[in-house]
C-alpha atoms as a PDB file:
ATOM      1  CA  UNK A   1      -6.379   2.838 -10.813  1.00  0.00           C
ATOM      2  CA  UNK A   2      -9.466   0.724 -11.484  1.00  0.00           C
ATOM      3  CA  UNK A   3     -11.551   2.805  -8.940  1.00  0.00           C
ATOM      4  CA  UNK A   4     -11.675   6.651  -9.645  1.00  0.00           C
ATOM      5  CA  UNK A   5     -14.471   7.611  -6.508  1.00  0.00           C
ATOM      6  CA  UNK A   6     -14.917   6.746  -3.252  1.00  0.00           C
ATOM      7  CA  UNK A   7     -17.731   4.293  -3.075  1.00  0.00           C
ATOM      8  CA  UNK A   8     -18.877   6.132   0.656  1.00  0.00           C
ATOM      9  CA  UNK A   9     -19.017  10.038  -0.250  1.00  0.00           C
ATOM     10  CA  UNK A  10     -17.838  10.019  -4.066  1.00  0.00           C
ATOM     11  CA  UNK A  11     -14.428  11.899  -3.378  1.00  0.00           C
ATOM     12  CA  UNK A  12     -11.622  11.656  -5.900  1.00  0.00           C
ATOM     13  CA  UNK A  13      -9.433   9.288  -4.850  1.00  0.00           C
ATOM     14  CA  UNK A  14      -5.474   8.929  -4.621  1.00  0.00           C
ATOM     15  CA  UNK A  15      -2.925   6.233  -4.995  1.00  0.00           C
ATOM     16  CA  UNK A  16      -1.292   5.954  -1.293  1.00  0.00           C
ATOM     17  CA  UNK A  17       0.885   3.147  -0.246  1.00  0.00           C
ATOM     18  CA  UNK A  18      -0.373   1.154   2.794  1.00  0.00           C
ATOM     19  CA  UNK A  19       2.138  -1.111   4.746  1.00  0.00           C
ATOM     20  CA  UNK A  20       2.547  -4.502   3.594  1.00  0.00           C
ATOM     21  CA  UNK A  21       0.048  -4.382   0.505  1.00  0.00           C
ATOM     22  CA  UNK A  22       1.282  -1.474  -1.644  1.00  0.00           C
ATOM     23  CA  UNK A  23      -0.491   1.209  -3.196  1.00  0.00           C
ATOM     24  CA  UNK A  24      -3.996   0.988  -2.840  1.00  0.00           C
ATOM     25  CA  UNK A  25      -6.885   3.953  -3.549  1.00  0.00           C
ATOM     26  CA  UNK A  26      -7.223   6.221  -0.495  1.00  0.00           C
ATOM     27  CA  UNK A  27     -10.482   8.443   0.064  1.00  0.00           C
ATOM     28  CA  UNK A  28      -8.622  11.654   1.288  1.00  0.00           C
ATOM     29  CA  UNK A  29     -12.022  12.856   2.874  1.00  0.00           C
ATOM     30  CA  UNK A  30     -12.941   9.840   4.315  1.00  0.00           C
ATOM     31  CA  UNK A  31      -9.363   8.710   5.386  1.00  0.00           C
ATOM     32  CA  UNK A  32      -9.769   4.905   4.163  1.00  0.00           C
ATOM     33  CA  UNK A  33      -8.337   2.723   2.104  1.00  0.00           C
ATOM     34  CA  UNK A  34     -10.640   1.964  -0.853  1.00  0.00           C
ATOM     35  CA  UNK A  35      -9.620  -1.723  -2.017  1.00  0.00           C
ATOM     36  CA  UNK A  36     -10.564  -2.281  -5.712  1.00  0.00           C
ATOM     37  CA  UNK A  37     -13.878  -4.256  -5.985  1.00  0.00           C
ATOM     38  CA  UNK A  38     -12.771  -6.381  -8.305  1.00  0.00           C
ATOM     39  CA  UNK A  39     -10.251  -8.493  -6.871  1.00  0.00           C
ATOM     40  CA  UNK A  40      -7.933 -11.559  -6.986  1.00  0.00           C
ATOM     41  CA  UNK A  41      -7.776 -14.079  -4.078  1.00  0.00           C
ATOM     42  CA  UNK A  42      -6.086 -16.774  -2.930  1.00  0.00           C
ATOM     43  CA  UNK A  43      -7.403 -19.712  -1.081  1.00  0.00           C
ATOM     44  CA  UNK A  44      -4.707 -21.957   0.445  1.00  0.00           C
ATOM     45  CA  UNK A  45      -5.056 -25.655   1.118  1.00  0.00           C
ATOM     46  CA  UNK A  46      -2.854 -25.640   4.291  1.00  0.00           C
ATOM     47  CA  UNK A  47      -1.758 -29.342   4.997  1.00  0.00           C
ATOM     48  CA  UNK A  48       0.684 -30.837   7.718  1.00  0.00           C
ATOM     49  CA  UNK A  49       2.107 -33.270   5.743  1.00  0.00           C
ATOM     50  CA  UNK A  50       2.895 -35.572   8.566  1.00  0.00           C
ATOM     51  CA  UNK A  51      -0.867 -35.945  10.053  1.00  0.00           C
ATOM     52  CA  UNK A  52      -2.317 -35.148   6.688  1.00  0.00           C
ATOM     53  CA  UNK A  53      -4.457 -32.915   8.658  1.00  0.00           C
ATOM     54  CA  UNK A  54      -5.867 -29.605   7.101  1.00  0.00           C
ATOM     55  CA  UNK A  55      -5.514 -26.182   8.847  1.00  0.00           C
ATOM     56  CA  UNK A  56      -8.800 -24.219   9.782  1.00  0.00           C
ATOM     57  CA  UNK A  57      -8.226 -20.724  10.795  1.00  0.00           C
ATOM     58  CA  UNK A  58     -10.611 -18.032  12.518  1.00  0.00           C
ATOM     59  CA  UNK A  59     -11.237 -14.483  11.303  1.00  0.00           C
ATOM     60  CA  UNK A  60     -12.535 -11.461  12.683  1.00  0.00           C
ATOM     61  CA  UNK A  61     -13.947 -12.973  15.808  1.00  0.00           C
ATOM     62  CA  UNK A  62     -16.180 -15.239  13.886  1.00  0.00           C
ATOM     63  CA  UNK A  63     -17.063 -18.611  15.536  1.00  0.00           C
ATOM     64  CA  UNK A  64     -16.360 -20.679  12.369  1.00  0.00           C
ATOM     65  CA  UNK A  65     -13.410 -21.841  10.703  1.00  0.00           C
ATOM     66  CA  UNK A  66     -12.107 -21.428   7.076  1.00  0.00           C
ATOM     67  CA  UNK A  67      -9.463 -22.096   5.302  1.00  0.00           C
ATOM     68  CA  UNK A  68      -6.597 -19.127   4.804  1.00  0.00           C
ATOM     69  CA  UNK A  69      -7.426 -16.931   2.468  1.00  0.00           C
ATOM     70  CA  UNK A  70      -6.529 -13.431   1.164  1.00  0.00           C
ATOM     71  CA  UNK A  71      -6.366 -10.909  -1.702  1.00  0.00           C
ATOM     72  CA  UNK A  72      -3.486 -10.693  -3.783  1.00  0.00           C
ATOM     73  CA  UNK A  73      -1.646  -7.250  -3.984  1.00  0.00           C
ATOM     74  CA  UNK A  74      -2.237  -5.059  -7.410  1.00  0.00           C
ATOM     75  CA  UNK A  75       0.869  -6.264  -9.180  1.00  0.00           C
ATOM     76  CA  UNK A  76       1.743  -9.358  -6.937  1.00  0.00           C
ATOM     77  CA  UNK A  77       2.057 -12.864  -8.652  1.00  0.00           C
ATOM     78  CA  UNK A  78      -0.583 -15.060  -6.720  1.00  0.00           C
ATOM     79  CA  UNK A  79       2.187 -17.450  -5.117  1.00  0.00           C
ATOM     80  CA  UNK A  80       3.614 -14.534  -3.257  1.00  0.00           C
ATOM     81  CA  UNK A  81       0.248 -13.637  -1.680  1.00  0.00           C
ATOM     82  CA  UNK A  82       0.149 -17.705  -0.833  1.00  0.00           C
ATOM     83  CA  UNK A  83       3.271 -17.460   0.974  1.00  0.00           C
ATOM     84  CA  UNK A  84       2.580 -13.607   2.711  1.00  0.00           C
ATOM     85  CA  UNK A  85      -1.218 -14.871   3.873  1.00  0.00           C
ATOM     86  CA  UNK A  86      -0.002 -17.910   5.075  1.00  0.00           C
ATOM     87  CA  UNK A  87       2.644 -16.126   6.969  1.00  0.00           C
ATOM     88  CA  UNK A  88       0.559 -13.554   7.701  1.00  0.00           C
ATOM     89  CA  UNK A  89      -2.894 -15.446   9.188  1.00  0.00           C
ATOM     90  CA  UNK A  90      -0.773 -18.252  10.638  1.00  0.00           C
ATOM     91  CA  UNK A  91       3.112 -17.217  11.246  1.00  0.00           C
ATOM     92  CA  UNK A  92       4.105 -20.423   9.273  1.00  0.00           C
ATOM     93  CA  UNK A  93       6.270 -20.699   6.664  1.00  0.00           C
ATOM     94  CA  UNK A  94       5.297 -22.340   2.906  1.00  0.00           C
ATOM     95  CA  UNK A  95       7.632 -24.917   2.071  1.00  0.00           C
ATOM     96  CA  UNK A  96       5.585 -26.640  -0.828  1.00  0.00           C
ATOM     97  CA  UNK A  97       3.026 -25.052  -2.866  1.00  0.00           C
ATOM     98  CA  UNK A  98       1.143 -26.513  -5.692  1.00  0.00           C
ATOM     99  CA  UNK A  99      -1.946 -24.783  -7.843  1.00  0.00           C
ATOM    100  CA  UNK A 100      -5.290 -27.024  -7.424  1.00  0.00           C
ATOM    101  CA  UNK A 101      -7.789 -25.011 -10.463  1.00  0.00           C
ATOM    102  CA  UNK A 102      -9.692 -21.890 -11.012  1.00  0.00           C
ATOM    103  CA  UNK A 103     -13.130 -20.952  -9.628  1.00  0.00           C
ATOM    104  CA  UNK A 104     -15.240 -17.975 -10.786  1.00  0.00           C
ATOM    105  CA  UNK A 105     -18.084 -17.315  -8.127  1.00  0.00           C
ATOM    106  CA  UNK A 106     -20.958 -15.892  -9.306  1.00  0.00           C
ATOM    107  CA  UNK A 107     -22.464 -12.991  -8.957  1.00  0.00           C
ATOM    108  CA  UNK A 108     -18.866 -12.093  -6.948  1.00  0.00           C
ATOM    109  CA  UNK A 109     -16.152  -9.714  -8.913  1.00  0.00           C
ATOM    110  CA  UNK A 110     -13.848 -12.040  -6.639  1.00  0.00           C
ATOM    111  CA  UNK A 111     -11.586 -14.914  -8.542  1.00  0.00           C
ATOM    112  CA  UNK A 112     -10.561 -16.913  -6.558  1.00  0.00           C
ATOM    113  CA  UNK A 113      -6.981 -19.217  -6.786  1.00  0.00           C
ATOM    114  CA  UNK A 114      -6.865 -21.969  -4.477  1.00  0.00           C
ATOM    115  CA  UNK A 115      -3.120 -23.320  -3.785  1.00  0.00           C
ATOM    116  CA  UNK A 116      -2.046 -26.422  -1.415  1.00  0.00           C
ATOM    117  CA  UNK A 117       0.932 -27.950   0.746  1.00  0.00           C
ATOM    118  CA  UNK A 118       2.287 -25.766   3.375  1.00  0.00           C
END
């Protein structure tokens, strides 16, 4: 476990699993999930290959649109967190999936792996 404290009140934390992305820190006085803050994510190219159109989703309520995106799972290989975000933000299924490049944004901790195709 990267993180040893809770970042809020400084509390030991503990591995706990958490439905659908594994075992993740957990602040037993705070009852949260800590996620790692350094992370992997993906960033998916979604494309309907018959309009050639992209897909723009909305998160958390937010008036603009993004591409899907998501962090990959401690011990996940970065196409199965394409295929589970996709499935997960959308409902659709990946039926092609191809790795675009590499992108380090600064000052983020985040890496981020863009894929294409649905």
């Amino acid at each position: 476990m990267i993180q040893k404290h809770c970042f809020e009140c400084g509390t030991a934390l503990i591995e706990k699993e958490l439905e659908e992305e594994g075992i993740v820190p957990y602040c037993p006085k705070c009852q949260q999930y800590r996620f790692p803050m350094y992370n992997v994510a993906v960033s998916m190219i979604v494309v309907d290959e018959e309009t050639r159109k992209i897909l723009l989703i909305q998160q958390y309520g937010k008036p603009s649109y993004i591409l899907v995106a998501g962090y990959v799972n401690r011990g996940e290989a970065e196409e199965h967190a394409v295929v589970r975000e996709v499935r997960e933000e959308t409902g659709l299924e990946v039926e092609h999936l191809r790795f675009n490049r590499t992108k380090f944004f600064e000052p983020s901790n985040t890496l981020m792996q863009p894929f294409g195709r649905l």
